[in-house]
N, C-alpha and C. Protein backbone atom coordinates (compact mmCIF):
# COMPACT_ATOMS: atom_id res chain seq x y z
N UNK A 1 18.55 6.64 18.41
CA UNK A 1 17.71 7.42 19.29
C UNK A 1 16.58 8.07 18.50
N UNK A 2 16.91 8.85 17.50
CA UNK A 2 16.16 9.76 16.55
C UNK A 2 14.77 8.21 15.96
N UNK A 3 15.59 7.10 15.67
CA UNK A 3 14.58 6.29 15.03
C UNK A 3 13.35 5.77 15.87
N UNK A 4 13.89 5.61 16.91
CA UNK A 4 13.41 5.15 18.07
C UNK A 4 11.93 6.37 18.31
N UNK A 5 12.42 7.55 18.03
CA UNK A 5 11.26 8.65 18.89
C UNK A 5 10.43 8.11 17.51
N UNK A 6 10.72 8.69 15.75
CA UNK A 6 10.53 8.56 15.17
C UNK A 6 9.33 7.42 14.29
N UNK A 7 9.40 6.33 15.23
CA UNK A 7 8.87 4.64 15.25
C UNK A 7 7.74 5.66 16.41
N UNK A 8 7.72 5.55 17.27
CA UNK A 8 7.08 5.60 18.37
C UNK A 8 6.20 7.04 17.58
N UNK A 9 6.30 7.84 17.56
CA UNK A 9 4.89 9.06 16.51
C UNK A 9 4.46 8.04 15.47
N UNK A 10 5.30 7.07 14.75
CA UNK A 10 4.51 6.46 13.67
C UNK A 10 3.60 5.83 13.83
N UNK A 11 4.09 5.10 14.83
CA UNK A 11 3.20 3.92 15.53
C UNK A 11 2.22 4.86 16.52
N UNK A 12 1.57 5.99 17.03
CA UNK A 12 1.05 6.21 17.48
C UNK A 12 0.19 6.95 16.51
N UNK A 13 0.20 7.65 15.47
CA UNK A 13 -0.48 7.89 13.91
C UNK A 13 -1.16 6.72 14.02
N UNK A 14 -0.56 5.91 13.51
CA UNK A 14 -0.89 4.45 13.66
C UNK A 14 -2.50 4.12 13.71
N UNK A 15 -2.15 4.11 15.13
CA UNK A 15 -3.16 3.39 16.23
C UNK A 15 -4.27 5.06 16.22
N UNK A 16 -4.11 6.05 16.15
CA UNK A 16 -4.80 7.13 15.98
C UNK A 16 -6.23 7.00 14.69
N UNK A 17 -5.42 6.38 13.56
CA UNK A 17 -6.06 6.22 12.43
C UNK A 17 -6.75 5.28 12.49
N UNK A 18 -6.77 3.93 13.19
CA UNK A 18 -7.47 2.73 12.88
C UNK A 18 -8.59 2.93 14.33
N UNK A 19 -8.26 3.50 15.39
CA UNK A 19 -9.29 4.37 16.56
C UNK A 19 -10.43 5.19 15.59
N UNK A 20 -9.82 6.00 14.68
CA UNK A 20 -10.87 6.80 14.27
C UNK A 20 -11.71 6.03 13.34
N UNK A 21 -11.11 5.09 12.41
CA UNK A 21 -11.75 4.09 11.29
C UNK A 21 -12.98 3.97 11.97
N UNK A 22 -12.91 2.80 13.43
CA UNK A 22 -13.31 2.11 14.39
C UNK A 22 -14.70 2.98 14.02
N UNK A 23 -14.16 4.30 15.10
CA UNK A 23 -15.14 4.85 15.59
C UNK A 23 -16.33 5.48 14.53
N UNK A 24 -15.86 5.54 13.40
CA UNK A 24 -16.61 6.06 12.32
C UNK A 24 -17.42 4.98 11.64
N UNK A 25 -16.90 3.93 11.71
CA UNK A 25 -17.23 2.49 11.22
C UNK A 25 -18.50 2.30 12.30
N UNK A 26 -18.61 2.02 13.49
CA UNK A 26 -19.29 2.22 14.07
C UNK A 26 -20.66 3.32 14.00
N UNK A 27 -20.52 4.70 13.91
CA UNK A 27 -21.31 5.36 13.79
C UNK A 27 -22.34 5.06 12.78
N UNK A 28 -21.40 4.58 11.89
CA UNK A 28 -22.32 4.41 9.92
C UNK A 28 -22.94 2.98 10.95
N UNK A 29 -22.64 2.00 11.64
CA UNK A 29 -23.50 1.16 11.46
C UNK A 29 -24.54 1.48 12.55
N UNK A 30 -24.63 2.55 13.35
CA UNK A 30 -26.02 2.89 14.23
C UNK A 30 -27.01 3.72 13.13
N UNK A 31 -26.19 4.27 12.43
CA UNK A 31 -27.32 4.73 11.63
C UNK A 31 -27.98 4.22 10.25
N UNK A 32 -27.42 3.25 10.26
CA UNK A 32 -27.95 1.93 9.50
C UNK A 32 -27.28 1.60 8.25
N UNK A 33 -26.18 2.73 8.07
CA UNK A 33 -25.51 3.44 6.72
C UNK A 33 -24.20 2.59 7.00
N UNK A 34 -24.22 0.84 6.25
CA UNK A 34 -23.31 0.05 6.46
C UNK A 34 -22.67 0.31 5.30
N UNK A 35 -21.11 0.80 5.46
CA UNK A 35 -20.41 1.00 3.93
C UNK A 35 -19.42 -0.40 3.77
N UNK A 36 -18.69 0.01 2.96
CA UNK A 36 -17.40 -1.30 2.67
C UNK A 36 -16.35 -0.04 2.96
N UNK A 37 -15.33 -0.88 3.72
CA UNK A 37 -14.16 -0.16 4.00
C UNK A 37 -13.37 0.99 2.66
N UNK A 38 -13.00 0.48 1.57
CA UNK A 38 -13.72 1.56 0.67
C UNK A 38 -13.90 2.33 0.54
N UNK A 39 -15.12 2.48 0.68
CA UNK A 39 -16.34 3.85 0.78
C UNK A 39 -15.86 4.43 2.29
N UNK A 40 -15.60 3.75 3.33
CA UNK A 40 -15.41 4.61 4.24
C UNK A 40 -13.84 5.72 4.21
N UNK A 41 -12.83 4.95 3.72
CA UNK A 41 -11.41 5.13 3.26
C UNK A 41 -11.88 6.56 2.41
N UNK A 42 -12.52 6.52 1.52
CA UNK A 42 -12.52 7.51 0.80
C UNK A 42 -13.40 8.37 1.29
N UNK A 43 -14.69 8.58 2.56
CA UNK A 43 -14.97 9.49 2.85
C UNK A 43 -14.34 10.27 3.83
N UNK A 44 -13.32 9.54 4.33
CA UNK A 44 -12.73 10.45 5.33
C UNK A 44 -11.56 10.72 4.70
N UNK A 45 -10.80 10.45 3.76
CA UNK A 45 -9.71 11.10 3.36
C UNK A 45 -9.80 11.75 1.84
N UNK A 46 -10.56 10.92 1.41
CA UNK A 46 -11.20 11.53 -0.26
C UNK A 46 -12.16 12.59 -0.72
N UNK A 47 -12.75 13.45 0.37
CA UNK A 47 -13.75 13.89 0.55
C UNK A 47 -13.51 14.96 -0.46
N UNK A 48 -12.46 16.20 -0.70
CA UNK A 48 -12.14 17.14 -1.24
C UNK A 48 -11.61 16.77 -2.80
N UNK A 49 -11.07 15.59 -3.12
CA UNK A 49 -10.19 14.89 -3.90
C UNK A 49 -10.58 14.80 -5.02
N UNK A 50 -10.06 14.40 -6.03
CA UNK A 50 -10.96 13.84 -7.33
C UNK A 50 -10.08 12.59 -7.42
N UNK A 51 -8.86 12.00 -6.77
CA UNK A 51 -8.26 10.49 -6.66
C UNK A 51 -9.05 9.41 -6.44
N UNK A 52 -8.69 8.59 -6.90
CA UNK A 52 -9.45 7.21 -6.96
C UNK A 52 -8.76 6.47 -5.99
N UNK A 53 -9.67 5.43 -5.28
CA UNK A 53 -8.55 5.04 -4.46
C UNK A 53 -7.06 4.27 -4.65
N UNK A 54 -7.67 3.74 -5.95
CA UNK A 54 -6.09 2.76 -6.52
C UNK A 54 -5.05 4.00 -6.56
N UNK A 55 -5.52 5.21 -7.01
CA UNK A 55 -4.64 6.01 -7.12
C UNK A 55 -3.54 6.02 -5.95
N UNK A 56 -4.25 6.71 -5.05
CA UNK A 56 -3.97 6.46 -3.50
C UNK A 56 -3.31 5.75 -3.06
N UNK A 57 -3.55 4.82 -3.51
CA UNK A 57 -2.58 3.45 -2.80
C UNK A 57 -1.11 2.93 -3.40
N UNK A 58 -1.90 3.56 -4.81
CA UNK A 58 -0.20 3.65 -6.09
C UNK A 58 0.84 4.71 -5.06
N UNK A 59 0.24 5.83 -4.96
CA UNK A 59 1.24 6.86 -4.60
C UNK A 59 1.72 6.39 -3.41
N UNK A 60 0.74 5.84 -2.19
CA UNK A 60 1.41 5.47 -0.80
C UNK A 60 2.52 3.93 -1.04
N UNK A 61 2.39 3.27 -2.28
CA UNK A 61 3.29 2.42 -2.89
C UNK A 61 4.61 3.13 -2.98
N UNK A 62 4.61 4.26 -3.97
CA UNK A 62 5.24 4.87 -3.83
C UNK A 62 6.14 5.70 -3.16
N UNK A 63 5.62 6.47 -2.00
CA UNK A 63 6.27 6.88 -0.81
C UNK A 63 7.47 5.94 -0.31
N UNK A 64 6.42 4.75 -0.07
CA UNK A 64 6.98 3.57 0.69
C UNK A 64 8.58 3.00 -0.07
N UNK A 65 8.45 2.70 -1.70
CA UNK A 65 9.69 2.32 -2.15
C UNK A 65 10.84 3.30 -1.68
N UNK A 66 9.90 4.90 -2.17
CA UNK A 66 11.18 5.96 -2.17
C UNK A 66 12.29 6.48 -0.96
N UNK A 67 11.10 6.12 0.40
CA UNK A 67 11.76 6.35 1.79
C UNK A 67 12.15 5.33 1.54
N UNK A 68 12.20 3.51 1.33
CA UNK A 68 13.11 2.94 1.85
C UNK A 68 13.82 2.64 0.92
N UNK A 69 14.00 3.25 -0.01
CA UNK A 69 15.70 3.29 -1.04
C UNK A 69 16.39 4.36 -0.40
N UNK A 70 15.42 5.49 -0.04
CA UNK A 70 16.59 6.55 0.72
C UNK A 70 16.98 6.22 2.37
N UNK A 71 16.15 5.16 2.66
CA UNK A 71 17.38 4.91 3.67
C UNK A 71 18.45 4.36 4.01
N UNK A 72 17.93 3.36 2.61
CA UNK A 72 19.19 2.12 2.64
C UNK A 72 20.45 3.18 1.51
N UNK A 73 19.73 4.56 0.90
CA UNK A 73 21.13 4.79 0.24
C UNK A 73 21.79 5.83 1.42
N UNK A 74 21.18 6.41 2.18
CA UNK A 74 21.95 6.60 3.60
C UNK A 74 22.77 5.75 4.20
N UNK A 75 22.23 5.41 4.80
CA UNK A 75 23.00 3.68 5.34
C UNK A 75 24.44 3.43 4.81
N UNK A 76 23.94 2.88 3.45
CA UNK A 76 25.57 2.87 2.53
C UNK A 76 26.34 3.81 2.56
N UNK A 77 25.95 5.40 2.45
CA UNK A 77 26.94 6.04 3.09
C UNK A 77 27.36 6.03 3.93
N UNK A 78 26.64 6.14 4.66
CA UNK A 78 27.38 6.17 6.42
C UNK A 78 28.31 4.92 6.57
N UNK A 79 27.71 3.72 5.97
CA UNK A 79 28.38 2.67 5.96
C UNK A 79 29.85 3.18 5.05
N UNK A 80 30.19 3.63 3.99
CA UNK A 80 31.29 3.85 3.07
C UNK A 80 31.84 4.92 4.19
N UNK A 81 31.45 5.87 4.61
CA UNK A 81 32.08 6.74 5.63
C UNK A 81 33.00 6.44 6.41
N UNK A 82 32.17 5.65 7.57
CA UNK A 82 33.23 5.09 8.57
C UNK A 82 34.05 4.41 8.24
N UNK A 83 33.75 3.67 6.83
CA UNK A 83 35.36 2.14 6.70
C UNK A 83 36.13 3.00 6.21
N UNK A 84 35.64 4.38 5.38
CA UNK A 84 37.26 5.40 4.83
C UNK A 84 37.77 5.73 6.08
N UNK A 85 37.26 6.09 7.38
CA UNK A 85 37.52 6.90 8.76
C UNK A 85 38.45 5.34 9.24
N UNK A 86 38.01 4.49 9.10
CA UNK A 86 38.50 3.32 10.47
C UNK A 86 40.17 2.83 9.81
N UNK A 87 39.95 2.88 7.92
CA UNK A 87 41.28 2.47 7.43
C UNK A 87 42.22 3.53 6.97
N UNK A 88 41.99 4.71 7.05
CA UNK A 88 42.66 5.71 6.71
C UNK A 88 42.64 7.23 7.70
N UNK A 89 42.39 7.28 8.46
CA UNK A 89 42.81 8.02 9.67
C UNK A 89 43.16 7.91 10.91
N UNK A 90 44.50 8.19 11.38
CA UNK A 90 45.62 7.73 12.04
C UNK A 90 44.61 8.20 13.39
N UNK A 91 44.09 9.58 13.51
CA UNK A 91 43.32 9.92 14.74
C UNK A 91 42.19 9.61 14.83
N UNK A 92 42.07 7.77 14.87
CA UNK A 92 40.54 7.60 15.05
C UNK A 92 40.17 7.67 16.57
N UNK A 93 39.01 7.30 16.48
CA UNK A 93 38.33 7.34 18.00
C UNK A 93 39.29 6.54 18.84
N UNK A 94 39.35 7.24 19.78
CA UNK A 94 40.29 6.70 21.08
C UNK A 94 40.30 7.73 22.73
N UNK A 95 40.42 6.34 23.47
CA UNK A 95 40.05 7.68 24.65
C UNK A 95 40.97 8.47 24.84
N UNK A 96 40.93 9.40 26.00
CA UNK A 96 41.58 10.06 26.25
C UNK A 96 43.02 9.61 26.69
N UNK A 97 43.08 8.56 27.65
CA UNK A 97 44.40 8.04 28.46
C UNK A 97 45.42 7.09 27.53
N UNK A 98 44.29 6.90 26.02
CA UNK A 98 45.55 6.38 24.99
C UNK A 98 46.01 7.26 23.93
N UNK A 99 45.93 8.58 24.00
CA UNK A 99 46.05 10.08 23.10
C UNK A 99 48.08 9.60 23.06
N UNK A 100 48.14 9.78 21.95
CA UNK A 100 50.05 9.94 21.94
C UNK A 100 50.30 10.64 20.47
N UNK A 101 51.20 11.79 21.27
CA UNK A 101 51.36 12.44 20.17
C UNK A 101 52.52 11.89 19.38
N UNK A 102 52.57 11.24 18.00
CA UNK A 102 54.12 11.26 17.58
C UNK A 102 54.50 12.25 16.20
N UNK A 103 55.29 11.74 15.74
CA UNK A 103 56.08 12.76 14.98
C UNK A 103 55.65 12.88 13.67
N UNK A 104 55.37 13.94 12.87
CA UNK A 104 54.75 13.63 11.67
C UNK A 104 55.19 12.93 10.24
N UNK A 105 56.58 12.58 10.21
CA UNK A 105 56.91 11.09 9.69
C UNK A 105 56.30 9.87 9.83
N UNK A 106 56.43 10.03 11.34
CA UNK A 106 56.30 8.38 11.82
C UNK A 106 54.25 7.93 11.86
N UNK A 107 53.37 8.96 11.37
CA UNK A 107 52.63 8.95 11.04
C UNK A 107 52.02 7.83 10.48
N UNK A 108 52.38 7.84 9.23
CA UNK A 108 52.03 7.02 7.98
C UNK A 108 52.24 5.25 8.21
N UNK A 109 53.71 5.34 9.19
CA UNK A 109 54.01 4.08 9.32
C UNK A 109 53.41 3.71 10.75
N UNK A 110 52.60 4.16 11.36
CA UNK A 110 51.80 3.37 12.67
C UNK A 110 50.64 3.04 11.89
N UNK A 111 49.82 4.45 11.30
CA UNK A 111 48.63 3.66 10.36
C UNK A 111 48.98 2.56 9.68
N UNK A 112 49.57 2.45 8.91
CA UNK A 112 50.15 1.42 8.20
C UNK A 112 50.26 0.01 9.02
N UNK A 113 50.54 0.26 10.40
CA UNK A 113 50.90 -0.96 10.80
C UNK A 113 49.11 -1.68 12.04
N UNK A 114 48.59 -0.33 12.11
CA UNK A 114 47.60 -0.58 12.85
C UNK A 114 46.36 -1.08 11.47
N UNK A 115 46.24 -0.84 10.52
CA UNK A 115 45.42 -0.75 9.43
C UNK A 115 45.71 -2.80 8.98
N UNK A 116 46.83 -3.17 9.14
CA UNK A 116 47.21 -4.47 9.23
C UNK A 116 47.10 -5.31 9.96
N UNK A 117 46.87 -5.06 10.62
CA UNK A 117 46.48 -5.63 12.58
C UNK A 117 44.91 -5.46 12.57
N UNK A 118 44.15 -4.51 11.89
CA UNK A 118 42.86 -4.82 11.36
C UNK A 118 42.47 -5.65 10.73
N UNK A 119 43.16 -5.85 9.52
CA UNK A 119 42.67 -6.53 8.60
C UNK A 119 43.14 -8.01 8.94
N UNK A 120 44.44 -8.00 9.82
CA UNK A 120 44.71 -9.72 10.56
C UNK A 120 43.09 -10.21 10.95
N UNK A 121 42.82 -9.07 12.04
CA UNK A 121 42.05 -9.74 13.58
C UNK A 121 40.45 -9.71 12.41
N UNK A 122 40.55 -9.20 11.54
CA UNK A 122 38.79 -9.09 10.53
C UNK A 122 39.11 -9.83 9.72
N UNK A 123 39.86 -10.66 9.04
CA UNK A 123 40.12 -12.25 8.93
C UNK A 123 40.01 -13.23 9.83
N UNK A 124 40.40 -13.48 11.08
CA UNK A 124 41.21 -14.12 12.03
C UNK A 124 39.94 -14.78 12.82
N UNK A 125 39.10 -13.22 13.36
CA UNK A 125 37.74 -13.50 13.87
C UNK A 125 36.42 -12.94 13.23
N UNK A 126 35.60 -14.00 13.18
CA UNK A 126 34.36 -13.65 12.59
C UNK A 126 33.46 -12.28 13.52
N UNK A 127 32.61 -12.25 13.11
CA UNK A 127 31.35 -10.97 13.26
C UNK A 127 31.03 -11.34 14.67
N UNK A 128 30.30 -12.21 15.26
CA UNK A 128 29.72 -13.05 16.06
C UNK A 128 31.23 -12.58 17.07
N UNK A 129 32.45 -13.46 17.15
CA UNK A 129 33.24 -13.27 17.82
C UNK A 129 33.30 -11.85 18.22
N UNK A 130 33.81 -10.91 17.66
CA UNK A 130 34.12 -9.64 17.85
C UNK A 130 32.84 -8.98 18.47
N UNK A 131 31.74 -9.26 18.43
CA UNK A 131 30.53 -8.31 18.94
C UNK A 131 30.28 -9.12 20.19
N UNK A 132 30.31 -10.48 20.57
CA UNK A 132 29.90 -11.19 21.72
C UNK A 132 31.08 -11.25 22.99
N UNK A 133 32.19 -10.74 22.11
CA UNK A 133 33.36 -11.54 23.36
C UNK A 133 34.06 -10.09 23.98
N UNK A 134 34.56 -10.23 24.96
CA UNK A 134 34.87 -9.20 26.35
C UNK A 134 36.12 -8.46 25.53
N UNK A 135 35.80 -7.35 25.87
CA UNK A 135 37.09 -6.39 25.02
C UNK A 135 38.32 -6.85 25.51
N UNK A 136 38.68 -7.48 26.33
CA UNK A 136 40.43 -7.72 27.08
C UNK A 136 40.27 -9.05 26.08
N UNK A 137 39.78 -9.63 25.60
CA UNK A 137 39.97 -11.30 24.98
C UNK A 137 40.14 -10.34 23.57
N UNK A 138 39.53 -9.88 23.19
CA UNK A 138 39.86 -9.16 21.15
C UNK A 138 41.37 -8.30 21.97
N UNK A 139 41.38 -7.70 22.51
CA UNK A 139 43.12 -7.05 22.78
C UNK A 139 44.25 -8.27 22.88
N UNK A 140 43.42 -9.12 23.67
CA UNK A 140 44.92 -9.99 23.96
C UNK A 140 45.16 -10.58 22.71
N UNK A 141 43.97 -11.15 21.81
CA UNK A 141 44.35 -11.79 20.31
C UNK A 141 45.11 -10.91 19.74
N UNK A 142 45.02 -9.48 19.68
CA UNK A 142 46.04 -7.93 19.37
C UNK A 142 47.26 -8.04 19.67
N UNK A 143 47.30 -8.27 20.63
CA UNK A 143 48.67 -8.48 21.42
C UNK A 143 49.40 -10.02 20.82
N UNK A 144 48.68 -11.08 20.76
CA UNK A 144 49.38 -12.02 20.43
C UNK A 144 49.78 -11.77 18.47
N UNK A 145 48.91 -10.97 17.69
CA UNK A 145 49.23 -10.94 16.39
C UNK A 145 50.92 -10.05 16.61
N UNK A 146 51.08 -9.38 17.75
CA UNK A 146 52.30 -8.46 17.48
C UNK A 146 53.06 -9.41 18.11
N UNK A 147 53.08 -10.38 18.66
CA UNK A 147 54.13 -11.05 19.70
C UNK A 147 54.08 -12.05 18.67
N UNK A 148 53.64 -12.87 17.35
CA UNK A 148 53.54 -13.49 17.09
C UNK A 148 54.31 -13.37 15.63
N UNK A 149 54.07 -12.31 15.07
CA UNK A 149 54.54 -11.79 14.33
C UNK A 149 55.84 -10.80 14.37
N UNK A 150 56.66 -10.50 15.78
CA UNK A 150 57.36 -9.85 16.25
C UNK A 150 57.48 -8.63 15.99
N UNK A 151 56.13 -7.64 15.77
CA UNK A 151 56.33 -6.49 15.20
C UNK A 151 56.74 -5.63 16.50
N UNK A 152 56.98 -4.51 16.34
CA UNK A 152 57.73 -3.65 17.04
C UNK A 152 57.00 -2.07 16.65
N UNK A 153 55.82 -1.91 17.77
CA UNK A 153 54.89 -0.89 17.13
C UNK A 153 55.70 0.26 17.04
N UNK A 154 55.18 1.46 16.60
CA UNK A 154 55.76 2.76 16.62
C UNK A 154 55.75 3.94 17.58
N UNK A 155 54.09 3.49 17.99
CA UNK A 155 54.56 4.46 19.00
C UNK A 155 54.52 2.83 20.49
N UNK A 156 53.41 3.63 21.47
CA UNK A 156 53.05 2.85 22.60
C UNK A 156 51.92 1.40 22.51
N UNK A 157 52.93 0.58 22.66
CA UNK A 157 51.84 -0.62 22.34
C UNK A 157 50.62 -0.97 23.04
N UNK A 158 49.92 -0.47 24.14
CA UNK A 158 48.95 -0.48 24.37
C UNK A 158 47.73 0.40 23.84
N UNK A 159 48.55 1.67 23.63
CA UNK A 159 47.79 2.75 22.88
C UNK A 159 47.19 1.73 21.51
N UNK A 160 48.24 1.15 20.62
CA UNK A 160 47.96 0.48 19.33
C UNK A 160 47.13 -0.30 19.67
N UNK A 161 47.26 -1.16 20.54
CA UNK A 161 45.95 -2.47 20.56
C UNK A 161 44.72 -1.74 21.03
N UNK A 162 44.43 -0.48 21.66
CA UNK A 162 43.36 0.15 22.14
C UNK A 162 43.07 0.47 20.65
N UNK A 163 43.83 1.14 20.07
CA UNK A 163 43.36 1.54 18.61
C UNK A 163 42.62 0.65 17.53
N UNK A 164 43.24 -0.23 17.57
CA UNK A 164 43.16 -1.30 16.78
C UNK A 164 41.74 -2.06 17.30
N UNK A 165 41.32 -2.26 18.66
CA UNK A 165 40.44 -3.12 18.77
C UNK A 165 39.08 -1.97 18.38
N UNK A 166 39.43 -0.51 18.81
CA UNK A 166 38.31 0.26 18.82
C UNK A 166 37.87 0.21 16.88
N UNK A 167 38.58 -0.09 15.88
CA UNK A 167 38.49 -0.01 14.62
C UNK A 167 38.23 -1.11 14.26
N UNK A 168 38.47 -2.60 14.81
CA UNK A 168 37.73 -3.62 14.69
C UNK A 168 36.33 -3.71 14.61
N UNK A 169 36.24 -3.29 16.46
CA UNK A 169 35.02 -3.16 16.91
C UNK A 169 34.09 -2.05 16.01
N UNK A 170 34.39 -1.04 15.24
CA UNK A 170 33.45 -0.08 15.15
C UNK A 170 33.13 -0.62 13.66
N UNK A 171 34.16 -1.75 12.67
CA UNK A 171 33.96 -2.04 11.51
C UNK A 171 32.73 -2.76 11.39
N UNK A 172 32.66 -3.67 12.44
CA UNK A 172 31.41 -4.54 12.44
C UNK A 172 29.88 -3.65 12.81
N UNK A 173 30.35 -2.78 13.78
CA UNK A 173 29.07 -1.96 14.75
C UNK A 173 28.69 -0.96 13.53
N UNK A 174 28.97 -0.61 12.52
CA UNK A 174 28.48 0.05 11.69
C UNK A 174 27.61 -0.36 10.42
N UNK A 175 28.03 -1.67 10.35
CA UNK A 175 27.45 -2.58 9.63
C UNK A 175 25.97 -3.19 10.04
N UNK A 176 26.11 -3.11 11.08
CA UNK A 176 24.58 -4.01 12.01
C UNK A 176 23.67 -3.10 11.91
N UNK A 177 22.57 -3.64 11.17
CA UNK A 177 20.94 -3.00 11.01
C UNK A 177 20.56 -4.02 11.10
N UNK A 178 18.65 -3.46 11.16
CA UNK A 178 17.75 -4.38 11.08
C UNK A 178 16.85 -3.86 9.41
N UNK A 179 16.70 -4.83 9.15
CA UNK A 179 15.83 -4.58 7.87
C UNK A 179 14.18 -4.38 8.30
N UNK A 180 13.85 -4.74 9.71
CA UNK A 180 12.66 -4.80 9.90
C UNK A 180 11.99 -3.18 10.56
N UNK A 181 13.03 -2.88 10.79
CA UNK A 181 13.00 -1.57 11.23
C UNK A 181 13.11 -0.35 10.33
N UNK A 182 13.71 -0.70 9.25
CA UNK A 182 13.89 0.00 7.72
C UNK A 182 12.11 -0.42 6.97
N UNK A 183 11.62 -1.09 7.30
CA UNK A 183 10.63 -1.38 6.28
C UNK A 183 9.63 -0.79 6.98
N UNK A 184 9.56 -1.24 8.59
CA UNK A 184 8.61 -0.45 9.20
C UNK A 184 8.03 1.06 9.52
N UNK A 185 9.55 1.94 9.50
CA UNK A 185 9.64 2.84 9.46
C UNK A 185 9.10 3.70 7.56
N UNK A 186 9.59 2.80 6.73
CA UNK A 186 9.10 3.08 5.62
C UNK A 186 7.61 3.00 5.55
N UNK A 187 6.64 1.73 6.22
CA UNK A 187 5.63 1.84 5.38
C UNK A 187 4.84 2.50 6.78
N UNK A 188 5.18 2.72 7.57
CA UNK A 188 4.71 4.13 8.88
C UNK A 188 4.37 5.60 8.11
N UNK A 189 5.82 5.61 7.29
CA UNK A 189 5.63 7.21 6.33
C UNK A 189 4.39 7.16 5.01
N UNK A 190 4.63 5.74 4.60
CA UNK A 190 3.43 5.55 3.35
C UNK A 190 2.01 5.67 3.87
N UNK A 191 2.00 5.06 5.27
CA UNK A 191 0.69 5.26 5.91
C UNK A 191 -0.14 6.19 6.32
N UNK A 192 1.08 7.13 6.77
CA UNK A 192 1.33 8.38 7.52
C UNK A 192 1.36 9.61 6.21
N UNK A 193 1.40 9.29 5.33
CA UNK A 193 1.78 10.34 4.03
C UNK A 193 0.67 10.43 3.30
């Protein structure tokens, strides 16, 4: 959401800056005062400055690498975040109507057994599968790894396959970016900076 508003001010900077180029570009040529882009670049932003323009363009180089290493080293966190959350906490996301409280023994051994039933069905089915196909088809493959394997969950077995598919599903959904949207947004700020 945030990237989305974020893109949309950049991109309207944007189009703000190359309107005003236009219009200034224009003016110099009614008054006969034809520059090279250049000379115009640096009178409207260089005016106070003692930078050269290579300078300028080094540093907006710059901007540009530094926002998009810091987003992609965001990213990787958030990315390292959720896979500690999806394989090691027993109360992951789940709705309300599959909430079950059990006993704080028997804890360790449902994670344990739901954390395995992950790592089956994220072998079993590729990326593509799991993001394209109807949530009752990834449960019933859930259901057949426990009927297949004769496990005997711990607590409520529907609760587990709700669990299990929501930690599938969120392993892949956290993973999915666009790189084109990381670069754009980067060189929006170099432009914009």
């Amino acid at each position: 959401m945030y990237f989305k508003v974020l893109f949309g001010i950049a991109i309207a900077c944007v189009i703000l800056l190359i309107m005003s180029k236009m219009r200034r570009s224009k003016e110099a040529e009614q008054d006969g005062n034809t520059k090279g882009l250049a000379d115009l670049y640096k009178e409207m932003f260089l005016v106070e400055s003692k930078l050269s323009i290579a300078t300028v363009m080094l540093i907006k180089l710059g901007i540009f690498v530094v926002v998009l290493l810091f987003m992609y080293a965001v990213r990787a966190t958030n990315v390292a975040y959720y896979t500690d959350q999806i394989f090691n906490k027993f109360d992951y996301r789940t709705d309300i109507t599959y909430i079950e409280e059990l006993a704080e023994e028997k804890i360790p051994m449902a994670l344990e057994q739901e954390v395995a039933a992950v790592r089956y069905i994220l072998e079993l089915h590729p990326k593509e599968e799991i993001m394209t196909w109807n949530r009752l088809d990834i449960q019933y493959s859930i259901e057949e790894y426990l009927g297949a394997n004769g496990i005997k969950t711990v607590g409520k077995e529907d609760t587990f396959v709700h669990k299990v598919y929501n930690r599938v599903f969120d392993y892949y959904k956290y993973r999915e970016y666009s790189h084109v949207q990381y670069i754009a947004l980067a060189l929006m700020c170099s432009l914009c900076g």
